[in-house]
Protein backbone atom coordinates (compact mmCIF):
# COMPACT_ATOMS: atom_id res chain seq x y z
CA UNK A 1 -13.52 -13.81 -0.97
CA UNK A 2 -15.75 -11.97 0.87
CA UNK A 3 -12.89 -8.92 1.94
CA UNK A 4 -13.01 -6.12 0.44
CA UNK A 5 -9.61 -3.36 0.60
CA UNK A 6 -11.20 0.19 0.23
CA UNK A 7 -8.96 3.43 -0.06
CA UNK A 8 -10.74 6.74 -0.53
CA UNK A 9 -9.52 10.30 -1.24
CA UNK A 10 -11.39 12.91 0.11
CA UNK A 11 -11.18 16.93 -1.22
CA UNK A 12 -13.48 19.64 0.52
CA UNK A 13 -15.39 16.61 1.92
CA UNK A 14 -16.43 14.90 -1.22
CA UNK A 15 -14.80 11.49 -2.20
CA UNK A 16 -12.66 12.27 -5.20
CA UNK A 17 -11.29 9.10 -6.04
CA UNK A 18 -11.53 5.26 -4.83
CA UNK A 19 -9.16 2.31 -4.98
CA UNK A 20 -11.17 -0.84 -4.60
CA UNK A 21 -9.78 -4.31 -4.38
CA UNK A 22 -12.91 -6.06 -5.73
CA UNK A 23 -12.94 -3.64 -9.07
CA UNK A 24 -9.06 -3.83 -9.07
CA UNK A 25 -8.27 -0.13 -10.21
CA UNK A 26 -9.11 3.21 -9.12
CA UNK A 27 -12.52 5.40 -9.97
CA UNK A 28 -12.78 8.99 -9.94
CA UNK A 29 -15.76 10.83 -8.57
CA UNK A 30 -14.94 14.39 -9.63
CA UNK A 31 -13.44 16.27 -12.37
CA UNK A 32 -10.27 16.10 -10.96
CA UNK A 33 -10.55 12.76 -9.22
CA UNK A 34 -11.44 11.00 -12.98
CA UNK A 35 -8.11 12.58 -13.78
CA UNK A 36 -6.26 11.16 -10.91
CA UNK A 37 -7.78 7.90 -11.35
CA UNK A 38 -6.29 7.81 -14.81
CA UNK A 39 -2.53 8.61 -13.94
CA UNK A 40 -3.15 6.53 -10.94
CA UNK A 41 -4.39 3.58 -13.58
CA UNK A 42 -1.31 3.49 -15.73
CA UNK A 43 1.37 3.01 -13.01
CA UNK A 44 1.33 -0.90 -12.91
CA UNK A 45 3.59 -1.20 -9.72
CA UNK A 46 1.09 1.24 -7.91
CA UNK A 47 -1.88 -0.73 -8.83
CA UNK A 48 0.28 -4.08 -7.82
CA UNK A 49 1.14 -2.24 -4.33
CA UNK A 50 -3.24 -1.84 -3.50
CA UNK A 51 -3.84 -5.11 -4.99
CA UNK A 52 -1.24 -6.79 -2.01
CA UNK A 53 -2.81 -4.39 0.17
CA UNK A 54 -5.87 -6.39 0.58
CA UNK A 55 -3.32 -9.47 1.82
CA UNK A 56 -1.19 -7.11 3.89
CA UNK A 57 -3.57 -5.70 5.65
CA UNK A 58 -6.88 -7.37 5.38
CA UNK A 59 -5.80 -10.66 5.56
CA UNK A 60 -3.82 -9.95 8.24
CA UNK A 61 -6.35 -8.16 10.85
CA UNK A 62 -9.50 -9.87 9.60
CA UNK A 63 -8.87 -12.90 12.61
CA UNK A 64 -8.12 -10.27 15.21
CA UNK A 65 -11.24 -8.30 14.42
CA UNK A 66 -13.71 -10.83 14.13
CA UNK A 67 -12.45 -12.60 17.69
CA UNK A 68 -12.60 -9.40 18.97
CA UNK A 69 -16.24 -9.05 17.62
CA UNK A 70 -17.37 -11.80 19.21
């Protein structure tokens, strides 16, 4: 509950747009990036592929990092 899966897009060194697993759907930044975020939005098996993201990858690594925290 308390993992988070974060993907940012960075133009010219300014995040343009954000996938975030918590908010489920990606947020524009910029202009352009509100733009992307709204293609981005309507493809329902690209929004499906960063939701599992979060299990694939999160899930996944979260034991090896915190053992290796500690």
């Amino acid at each position: 509950k308390d993992i988070e899966y974060i993907q940012s897009y960075y133009y010219n060194k300014k995040e343009d747009t954000r996938f975030s697993s918590s908010v489920g759907k990606f947020v524009g930044f910029t202009e352009q990036g509100v733009k992307y975020a709204a293609a981005w939005n309507k493809d329902a098996s690209l929004l499906s592929a960063m939701k599992a993201q979060k299990e694939v990858y999160c899930l996944h690594n979260i034991q090896i990092k915190y053992d290796n925290a500690l």
